[in-house]
Protein backbone atom coordinates (compact mmCIF):
# COMPACT_ATOMS: atom_id res chain seq x y z
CA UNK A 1 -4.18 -36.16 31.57
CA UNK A 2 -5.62 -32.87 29.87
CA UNK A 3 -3.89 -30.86 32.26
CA UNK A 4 -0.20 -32.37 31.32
CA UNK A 5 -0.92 -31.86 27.55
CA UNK A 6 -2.00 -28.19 28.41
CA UNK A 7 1.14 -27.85 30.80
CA UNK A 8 3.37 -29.16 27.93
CA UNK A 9 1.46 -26.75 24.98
CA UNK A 10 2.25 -24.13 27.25
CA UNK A 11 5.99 -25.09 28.32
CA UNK A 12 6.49 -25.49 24.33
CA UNK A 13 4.93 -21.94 23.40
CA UNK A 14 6.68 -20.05 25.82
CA UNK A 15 9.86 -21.65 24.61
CA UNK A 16 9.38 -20.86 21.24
CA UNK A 17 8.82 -17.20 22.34
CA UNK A 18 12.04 -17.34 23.98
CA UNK A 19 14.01 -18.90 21.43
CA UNK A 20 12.21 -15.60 18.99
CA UNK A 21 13.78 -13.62 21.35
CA UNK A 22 16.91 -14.70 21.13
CA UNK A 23 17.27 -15.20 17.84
CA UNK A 24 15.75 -12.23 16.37
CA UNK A 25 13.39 -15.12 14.02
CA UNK A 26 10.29 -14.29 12.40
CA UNK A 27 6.75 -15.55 12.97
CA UNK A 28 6.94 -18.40 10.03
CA UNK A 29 10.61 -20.00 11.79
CA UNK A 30 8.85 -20.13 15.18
CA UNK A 31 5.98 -21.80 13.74
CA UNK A 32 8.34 -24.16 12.38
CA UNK A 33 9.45 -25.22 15.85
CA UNK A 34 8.54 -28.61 16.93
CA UNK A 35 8.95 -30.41 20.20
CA UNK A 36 11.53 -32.69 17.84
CA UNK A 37 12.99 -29.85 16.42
CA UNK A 38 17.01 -29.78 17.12
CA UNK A 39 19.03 -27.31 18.95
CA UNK A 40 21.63 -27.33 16.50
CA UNK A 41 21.13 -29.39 13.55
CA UNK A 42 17.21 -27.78 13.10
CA UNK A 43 17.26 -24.37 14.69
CA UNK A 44 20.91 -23.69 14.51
CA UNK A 45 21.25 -21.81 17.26
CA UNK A 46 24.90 -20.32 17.99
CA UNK A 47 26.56 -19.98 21.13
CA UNK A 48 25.24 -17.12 21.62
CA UNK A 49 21.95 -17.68 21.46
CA UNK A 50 22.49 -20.52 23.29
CA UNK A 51 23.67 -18.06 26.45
CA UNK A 52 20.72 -15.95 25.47
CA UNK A 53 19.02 -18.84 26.49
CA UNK A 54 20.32 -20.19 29.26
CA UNK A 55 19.75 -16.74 30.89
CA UNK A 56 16.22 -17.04 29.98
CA UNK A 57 15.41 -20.40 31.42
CA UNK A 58 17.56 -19.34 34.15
CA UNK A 59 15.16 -16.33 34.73
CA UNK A 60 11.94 -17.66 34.25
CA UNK A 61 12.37 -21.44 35.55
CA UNK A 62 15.51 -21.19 37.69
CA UNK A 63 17.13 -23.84 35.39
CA UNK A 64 21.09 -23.99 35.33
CA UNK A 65 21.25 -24.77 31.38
CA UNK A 66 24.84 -24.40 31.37
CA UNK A 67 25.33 -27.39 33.87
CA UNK A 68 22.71 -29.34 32.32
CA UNK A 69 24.73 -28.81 29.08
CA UNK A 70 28.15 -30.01 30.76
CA UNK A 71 26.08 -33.14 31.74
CA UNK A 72 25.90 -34.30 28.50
CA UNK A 73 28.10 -36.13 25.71
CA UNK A 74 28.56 -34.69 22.35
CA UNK A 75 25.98 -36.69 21.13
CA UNK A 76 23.64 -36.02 23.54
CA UNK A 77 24.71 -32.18 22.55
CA UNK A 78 23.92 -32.59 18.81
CA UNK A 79 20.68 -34.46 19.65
CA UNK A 80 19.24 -32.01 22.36
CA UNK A 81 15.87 -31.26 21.01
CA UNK A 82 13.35 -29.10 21.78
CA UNK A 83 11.01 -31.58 23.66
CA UNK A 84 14.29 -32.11 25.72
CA UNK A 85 14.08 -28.27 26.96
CA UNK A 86 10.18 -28.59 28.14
CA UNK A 87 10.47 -31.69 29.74
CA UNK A 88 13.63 -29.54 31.88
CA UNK A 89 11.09 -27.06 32.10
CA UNK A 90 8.50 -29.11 32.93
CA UNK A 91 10.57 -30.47 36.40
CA UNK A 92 11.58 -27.46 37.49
């Protein structure tokens, strides 16, 4: 069970160093970032850095963001979360 919580600590800090990257953020906003923080309504990333990220994830986890992204309703779009990103990473 220690190993999953280390796998997930991990999954979470090297997504917060992505989303730095592709936001340009400081230190203090990515130590804001929380497994519940949103994609939009908390982080407010733009489309861009949305891309940004998708190339990212794409890169380092072979995950298709973009057609995980069309999977989803608008609600499911507003809610995404952070959590939702490292459990994506997590499977792949």
């Amino acid at each position: 069970m220690a190993l999953v919580g280390y796998r997930h600590g991990m999954l979470l800090g090297e997504l917060a160093a992505m989303l730095r990257e592709v936001t340009g953020a400081d230190a203090a906003w990515v130590a804001s970032v929380t497994p519940d923080s949103r994609l939009d309504g908390d982080l407010w990333l733009d489309s861009v850095e949305l891309a940004a990220l998708g190339t990212l994830l794409r890169e380092r986890y072979r995950i298709d963001l973009p057609a995980y992204l069309a999977g989803l309703d608008l609600d499911q779009l507003i809610e995404l979360r952070v959590k939702d990103l490292v459990a994506l990473a997590g499977t792949a």
